[in-house]
N, C-alpha and C. Protein backbone atom coordinates (compact mmCIF):
# COMPACT_ATOMS: atom_id res chain seq x y z
N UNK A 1 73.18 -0.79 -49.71
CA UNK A 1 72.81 0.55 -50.07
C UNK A 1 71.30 0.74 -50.07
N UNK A 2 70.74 0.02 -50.60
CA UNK A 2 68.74 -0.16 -50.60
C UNK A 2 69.07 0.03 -48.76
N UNK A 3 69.47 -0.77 -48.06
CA UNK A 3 68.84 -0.60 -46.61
C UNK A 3 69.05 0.62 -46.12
N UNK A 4 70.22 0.95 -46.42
CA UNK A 4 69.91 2.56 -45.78
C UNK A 4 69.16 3.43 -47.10
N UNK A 5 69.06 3.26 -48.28
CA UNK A 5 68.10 4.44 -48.89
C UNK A 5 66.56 4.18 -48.08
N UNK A 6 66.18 2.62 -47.74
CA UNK A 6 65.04 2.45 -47.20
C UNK A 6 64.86 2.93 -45.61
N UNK A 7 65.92 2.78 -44.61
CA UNK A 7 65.88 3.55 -43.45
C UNK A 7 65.36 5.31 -43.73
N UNK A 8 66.27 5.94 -44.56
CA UNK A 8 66.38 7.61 -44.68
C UNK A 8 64.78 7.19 -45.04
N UNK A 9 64.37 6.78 -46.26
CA UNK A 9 63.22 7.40 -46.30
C UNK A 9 62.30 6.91 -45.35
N UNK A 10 62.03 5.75 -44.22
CA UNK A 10 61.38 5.91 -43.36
C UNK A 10 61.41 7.09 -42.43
N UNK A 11 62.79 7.10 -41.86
CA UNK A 11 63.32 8.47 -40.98
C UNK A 11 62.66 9.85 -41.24
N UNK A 12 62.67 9.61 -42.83
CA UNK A 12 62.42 10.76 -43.10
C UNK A 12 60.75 10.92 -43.30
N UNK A 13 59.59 9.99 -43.91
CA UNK A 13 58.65 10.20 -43.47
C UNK A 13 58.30 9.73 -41.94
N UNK A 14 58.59 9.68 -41.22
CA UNK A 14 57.93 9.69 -39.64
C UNK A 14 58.46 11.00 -38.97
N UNK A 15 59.21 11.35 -39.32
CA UNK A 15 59.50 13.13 -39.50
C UNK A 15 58.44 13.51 -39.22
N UNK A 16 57.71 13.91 -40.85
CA UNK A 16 56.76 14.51 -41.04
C UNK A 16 55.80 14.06 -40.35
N UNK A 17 55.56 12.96 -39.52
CA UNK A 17 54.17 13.02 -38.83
C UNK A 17 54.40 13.38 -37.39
N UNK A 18 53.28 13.52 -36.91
CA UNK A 18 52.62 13.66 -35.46
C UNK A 18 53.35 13.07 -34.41
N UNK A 19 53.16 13.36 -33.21
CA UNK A 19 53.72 12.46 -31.90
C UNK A 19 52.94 11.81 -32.07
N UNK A 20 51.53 11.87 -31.98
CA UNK A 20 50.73 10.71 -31.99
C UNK A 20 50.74 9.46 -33.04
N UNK A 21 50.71 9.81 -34.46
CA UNK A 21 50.97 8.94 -35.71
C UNK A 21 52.21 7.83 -35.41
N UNK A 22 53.08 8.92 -34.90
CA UNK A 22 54.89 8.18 -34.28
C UNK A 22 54.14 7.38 -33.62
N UNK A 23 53.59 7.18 -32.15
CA UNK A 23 53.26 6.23 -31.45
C UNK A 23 52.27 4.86 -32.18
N UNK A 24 51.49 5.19 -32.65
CA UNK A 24 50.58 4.42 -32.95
C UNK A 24 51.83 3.96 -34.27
N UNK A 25 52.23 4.15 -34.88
CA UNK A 25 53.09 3.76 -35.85
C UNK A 25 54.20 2.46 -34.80
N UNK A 26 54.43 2.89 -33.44
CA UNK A 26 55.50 2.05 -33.17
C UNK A 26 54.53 1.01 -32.54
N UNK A 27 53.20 1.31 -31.57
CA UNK A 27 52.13 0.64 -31.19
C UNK A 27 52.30 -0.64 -32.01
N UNK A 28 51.86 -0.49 -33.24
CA UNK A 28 51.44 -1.52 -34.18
C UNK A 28 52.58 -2.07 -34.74
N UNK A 29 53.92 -1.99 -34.74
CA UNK A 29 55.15 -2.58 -35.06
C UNK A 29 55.22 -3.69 -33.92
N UNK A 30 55.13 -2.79 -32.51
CA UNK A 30 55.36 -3.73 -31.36
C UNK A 30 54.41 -4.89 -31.83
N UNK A 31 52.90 -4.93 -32.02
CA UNK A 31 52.13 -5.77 -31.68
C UNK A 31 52.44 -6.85 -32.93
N UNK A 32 53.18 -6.69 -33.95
CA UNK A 32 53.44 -7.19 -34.92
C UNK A 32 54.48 -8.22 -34.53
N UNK A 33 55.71 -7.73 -33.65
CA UNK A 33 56.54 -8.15 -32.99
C UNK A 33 56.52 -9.21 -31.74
N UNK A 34 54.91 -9.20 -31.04
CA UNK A 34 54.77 -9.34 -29.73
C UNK A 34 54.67 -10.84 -29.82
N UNK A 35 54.17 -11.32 -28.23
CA UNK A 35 54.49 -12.47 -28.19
C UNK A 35 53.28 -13.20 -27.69
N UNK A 36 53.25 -14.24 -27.29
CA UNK A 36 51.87 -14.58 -26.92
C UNK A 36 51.88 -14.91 -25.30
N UNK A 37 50.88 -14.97 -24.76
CA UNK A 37 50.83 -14.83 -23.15
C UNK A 37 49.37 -15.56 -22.48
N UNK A 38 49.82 -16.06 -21.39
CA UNK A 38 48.46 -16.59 -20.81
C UNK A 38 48.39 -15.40 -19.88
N UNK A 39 47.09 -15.10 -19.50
CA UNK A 39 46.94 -13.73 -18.47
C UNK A 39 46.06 -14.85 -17.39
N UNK A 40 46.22 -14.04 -16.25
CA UNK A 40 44.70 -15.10 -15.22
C UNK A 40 44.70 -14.23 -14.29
N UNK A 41 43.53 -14.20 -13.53
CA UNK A 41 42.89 -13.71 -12.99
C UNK A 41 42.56 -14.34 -11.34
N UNK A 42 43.50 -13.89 -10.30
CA UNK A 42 43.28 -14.53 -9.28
C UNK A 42 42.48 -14.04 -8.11
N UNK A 43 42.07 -14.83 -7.40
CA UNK A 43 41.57 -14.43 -6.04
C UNK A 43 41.16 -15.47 -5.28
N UNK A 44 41.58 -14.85 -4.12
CA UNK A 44 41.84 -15.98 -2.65
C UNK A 44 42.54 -17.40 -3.16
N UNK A 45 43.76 -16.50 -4.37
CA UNK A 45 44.68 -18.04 -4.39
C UNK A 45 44.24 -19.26 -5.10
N UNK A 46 42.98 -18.89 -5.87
CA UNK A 46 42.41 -19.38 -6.84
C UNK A 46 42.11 -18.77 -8.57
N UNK A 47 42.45 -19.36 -9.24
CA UNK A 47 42.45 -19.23 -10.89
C UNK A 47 40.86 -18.43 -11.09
N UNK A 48 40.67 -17.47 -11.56
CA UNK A 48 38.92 -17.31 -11.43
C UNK A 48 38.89 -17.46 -13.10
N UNK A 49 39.61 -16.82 -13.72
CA UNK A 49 39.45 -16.72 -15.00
C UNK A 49 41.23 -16.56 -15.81
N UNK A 50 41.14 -17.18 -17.19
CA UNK A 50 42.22 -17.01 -18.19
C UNK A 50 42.19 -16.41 -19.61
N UNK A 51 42.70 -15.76 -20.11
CA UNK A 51 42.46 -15.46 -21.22
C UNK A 51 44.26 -15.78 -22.08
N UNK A 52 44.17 -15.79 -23.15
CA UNK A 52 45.26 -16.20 -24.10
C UNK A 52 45.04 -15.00 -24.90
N UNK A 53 46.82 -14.57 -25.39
CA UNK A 53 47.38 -13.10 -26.05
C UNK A 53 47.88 -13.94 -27.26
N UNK A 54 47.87 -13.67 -28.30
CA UNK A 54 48.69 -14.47 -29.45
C UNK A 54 48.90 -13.05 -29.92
N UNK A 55 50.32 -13.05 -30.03
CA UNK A 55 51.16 -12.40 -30.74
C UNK A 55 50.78 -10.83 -30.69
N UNK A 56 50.42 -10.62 -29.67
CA UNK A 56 50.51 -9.10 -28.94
C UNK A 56 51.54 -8.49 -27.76
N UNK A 57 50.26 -7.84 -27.01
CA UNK A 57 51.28 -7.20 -25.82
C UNK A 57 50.44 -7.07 -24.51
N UNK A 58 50.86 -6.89 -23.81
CA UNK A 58 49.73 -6.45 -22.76
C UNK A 58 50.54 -5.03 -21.80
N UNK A 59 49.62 -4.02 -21.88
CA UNK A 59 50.10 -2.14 -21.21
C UNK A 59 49.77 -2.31 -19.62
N UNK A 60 50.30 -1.13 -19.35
CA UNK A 60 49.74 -0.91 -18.12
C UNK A 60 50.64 0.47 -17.77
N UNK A 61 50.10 0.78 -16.42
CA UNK A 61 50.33 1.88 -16.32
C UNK A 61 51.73 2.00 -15.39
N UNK A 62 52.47 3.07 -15.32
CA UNK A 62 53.61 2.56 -14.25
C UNK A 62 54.03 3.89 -13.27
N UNK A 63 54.67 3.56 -12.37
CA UNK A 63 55.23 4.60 -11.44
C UNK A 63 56.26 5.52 -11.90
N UNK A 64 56.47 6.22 -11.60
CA UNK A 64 57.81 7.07 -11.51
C UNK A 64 59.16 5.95 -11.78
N UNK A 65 59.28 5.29 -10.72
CA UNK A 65 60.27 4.01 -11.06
C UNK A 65 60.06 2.75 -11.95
N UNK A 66 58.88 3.08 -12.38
CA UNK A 66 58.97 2.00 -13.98
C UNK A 66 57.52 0.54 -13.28
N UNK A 67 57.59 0.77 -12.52
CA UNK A 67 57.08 -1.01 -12.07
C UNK A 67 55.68 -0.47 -11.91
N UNK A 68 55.22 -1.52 -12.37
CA UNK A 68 53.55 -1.26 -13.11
C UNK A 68 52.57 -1.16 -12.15
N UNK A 69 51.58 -0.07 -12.23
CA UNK A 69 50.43 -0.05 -11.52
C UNK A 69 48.75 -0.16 -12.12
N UNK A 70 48.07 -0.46 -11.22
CA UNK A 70 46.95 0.25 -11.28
C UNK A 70 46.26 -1.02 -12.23
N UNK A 71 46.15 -0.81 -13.60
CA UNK A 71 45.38 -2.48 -14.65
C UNK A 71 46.26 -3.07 -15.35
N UNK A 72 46.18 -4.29 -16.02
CA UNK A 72 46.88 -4.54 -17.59
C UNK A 72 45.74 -4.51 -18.22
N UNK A 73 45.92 -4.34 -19.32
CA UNK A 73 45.05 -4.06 -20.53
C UNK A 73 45.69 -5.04 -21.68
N UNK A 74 44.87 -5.44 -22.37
CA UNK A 74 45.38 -6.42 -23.39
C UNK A 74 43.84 -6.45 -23.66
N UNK A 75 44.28 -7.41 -25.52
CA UNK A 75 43.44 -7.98 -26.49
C UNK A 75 43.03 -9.34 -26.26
N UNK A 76 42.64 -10.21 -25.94
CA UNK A 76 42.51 -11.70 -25.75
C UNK A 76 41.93 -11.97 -26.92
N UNK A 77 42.14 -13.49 -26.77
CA UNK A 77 41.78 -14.09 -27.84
C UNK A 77 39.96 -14.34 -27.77
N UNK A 78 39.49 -14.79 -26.33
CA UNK A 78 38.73 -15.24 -26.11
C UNK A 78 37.52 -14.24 -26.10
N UNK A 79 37.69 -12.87 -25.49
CA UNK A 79 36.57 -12.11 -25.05
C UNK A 79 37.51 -10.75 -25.79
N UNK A 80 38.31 -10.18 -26.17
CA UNK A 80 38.56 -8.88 -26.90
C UNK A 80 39.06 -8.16 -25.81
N UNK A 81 38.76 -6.72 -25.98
CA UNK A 81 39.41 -6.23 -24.91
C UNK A 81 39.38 -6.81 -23.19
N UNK A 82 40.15 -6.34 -22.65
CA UNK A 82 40.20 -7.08 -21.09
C UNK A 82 41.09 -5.94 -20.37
N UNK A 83 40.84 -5.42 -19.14
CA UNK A 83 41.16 -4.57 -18.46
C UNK A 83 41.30 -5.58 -16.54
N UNK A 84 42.06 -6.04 -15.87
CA UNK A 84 41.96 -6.79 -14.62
C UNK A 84 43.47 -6.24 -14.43
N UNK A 85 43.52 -6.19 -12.84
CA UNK A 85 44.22 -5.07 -11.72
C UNK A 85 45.44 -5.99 -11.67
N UNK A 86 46.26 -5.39 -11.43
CA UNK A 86 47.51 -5.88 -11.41
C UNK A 86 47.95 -6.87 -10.12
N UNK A 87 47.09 -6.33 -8.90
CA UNK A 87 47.61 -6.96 -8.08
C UNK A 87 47.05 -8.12 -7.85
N UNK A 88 46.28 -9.04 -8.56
CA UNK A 88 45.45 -9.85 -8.92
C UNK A 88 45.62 -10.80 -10.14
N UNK A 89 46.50 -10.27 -10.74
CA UNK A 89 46.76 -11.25 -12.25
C UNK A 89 48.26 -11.90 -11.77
N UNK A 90 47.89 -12.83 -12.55
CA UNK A 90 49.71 -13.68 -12.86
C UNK A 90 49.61 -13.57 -14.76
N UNK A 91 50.66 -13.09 -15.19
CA UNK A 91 51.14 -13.19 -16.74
C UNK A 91 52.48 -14.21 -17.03
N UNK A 92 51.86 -14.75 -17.74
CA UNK A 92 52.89 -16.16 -18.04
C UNK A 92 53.17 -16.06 -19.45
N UNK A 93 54.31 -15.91 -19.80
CA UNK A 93 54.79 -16.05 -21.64
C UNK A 93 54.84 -17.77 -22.09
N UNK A 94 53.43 -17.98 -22.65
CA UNK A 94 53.71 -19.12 -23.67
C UNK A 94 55.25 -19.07 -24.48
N UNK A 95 55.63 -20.42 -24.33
CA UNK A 95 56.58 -20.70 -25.66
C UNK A 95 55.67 -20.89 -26.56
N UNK A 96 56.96 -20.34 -27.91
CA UNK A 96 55.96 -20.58 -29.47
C UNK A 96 55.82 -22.91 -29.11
N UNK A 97 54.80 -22.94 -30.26
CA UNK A 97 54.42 -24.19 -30.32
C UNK A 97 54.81 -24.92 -31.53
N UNK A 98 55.52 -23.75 -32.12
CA UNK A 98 56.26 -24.62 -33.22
C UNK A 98 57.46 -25.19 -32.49
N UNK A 99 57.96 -24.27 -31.82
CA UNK A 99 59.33 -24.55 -31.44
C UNK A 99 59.58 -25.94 -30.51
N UNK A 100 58.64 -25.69 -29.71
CA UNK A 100 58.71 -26.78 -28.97
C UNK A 100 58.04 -28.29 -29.54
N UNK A 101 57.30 -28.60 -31.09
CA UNK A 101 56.80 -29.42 -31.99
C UNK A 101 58.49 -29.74 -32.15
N UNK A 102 59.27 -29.00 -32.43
CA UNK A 102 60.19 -29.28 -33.15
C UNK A 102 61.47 -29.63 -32.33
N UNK A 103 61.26 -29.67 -30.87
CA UNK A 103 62.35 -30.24 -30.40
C UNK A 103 61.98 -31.69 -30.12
């Protein structure tokens, strides 16, 4: 009974806010949720640069049919924001490092 009195009253304040508040409200759930990632940066088939995502996300922009164009955008660990072209990166999902400590 608490879980749904606690759902209604979320439901019910995100109601009252903004499209925008809504997004940035789910924004920051996702990134809470997210996972961690190696990003890199290629050219002529060579590694130029890497950066590491812990427990985020990485955006981008997409077509009409869903499949991503144009940058990814992500937080790194190493340098903060990071903006590099899609057709140029490889994104690789780290496994967690507990998990694999523990097998």
């Amino acid at each position: 009974m608490r879980i749904l009195t606690g759902l209604f009253l979320m439901a019910l304040a995100l109601a009252g806010c903004t499209e925008e508040a809504r997004n940035q409200f789910f924004r920051s759930a996702d990134n809470v949720l997210g996972k961690d990632y190696k990003v890199s940066y290629v050219d002529e088939g060579q590694v130029v640069k890497s950066w590491t995502i812990k427990d985020g996300k990485i955006t981008s922009g997409e077509k009409e049919d869903g499949t991503p164009t144009g940058y990814y955008y992500f937080w790194s660990e190493e340098t903060g924001y990071v903006q590099v072209p899609i057709d140029r990166t490889i994104v690789e999902e780290l496994r967690d490092s507990k998990a694999v400590a523990a097998q």
